[in-house]
Protein backbone atom coordinates (compact mmCIF):
# COMPACT_ATOMS: atom_id res chain seq x y z
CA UNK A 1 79.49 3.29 119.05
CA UNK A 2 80.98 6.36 117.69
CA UNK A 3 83.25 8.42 119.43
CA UNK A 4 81.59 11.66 121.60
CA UNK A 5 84.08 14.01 120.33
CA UNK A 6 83.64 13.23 116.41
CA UNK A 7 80.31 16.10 116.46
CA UNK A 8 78.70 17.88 113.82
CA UNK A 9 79.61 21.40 114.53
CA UNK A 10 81.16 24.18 112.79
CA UNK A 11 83.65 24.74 115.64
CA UNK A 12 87.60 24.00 115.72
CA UNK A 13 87.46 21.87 119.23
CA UNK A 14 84.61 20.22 121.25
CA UNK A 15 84.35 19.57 124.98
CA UNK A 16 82.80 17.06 127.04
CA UNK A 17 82.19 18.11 130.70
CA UNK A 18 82.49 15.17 133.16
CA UNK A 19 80.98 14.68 136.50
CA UNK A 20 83.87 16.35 138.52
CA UNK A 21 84.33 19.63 138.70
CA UNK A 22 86.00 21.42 135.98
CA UNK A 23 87.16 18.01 134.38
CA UNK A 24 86.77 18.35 130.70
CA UNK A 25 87.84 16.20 127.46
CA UNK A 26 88.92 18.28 124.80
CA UNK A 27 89.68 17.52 121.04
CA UNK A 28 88.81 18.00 117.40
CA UNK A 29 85.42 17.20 115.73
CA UNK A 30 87.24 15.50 113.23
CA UNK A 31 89.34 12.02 114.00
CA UNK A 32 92.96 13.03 114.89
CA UNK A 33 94.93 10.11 115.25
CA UNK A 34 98.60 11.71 114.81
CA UNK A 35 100.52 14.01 117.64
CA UNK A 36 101.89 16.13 114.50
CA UNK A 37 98.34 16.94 112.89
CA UNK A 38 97.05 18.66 116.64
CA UNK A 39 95.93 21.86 116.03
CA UNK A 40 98.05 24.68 118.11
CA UNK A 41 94.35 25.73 119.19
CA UNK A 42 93.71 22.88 121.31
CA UNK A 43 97.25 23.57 123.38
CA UNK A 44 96.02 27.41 123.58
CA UNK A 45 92.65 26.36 124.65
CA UNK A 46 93.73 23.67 127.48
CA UNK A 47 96.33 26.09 128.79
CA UNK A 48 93.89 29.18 129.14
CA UNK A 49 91.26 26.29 130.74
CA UNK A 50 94.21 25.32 132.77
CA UNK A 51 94.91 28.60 134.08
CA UNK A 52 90.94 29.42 134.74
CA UNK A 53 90.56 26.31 137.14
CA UNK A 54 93.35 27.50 139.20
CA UNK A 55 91.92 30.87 139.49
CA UNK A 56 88.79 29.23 140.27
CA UNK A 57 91.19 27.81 142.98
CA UNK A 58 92.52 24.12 141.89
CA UNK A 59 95.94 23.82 143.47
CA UNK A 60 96.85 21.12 139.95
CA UNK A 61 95.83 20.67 136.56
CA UNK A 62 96.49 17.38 135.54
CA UNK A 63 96.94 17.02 131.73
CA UNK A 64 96.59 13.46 130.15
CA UNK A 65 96.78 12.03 126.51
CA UNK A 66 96.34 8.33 127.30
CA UNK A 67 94.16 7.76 124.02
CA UNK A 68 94.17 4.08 124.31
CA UNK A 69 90.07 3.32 124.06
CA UNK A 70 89.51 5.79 121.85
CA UNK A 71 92.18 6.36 118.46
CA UNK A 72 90.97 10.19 118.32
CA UNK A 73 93.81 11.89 120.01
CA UNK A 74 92.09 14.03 123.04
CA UNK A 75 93.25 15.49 126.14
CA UNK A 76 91.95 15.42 129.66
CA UNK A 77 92.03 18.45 132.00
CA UNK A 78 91.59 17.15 135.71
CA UNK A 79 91.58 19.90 137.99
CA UNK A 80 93.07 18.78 141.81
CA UNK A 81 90.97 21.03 144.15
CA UNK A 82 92.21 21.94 147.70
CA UNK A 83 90.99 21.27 150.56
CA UNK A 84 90.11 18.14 149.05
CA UNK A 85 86.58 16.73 150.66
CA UNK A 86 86.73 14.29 153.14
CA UNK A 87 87.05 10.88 151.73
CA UNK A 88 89.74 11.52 148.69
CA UNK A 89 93.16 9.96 149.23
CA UNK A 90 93.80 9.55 145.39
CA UNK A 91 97.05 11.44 144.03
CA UNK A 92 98.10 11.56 140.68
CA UNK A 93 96.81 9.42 138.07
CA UNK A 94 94.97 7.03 140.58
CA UNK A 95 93.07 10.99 141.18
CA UNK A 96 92.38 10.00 136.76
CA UNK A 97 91.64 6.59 137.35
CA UNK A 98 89.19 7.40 139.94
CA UNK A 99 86.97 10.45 138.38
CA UNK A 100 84.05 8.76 137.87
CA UNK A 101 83.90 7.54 141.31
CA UNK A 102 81.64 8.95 144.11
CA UNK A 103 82.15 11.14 145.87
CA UNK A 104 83.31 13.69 142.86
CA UNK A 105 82.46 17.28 143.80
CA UNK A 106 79.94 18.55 141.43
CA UNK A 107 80.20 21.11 139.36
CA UNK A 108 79.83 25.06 140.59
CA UNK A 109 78.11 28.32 139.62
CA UNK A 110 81.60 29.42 139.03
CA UNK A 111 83.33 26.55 137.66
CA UNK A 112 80.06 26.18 134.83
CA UNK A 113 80.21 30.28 134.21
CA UNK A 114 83.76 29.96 133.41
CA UNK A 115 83.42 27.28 131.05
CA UNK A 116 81.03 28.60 128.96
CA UNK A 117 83.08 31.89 128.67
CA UNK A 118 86.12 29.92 127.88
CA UNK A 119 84.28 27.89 125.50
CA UNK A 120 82.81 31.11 123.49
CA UNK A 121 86.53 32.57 123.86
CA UNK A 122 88.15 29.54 122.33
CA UNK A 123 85.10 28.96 119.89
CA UNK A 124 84.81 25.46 121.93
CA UNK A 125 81.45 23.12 121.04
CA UNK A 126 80.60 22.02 124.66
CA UNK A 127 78.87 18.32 124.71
């Protein structure tokens, strides 16, 4: 099966929106496999995507390049929202482990208008 992030698309970096809120995947559309050949535009994208979760209210941004199912480097933007609901005890990476887990809380009018101007800013092809 081929990886989701290798796309046809015209744009620099592609996105795949998981089931929690504000968690993306970002990368290339075209296999990365070494740290040195990252574009600088996928460190200026996750930071400004970074920075509009928190104003959007997430107390953390957890940022992981684990990239050990998939070769294609990618990064994962978690976003740790406060108050937390209910049931979640997870902290840290077992929040990672656990993000396709129910309960996740879904995605918001303002989380999903935020993305889509962030991905037209950063000329990001959301999957």
């Amino acid at each position: 099966m081929p990886s989701p992030f290798i796309n046809e698309t015209t744009k620099p970096l592609v996105a795949l929106q998981g089931q929690r809120n504000g968690y993306i995947q970002l990368s290339t559309p075209t296999l990365i496999t070494r740290y040195a050949d990252l574009p600088p535009a996928l460190f200026t994208a996750a930071t400004a995507w970074a920075a509009a979760l928190e104003s959007l209210g997430a107390k953390k941004v957890y940022w992981l390049m684990l990239s050990e199912v998939e070769p294609h480097l990618h990064l994962h933007l978690y976003p740790n929202w406060y108050p937390r609901w209910a049931d979640d005890t997870q902290r840290g990476t077992a929040l990672f482990d656990a993000r396709n887990n129910d309960p996740q809380p879904a995605w918001d009018g303002a989380a999903t208008d935020a993305l889509e101007t962030w991905a037209a800013t950063h000329n990001v092809h959301l999957l």
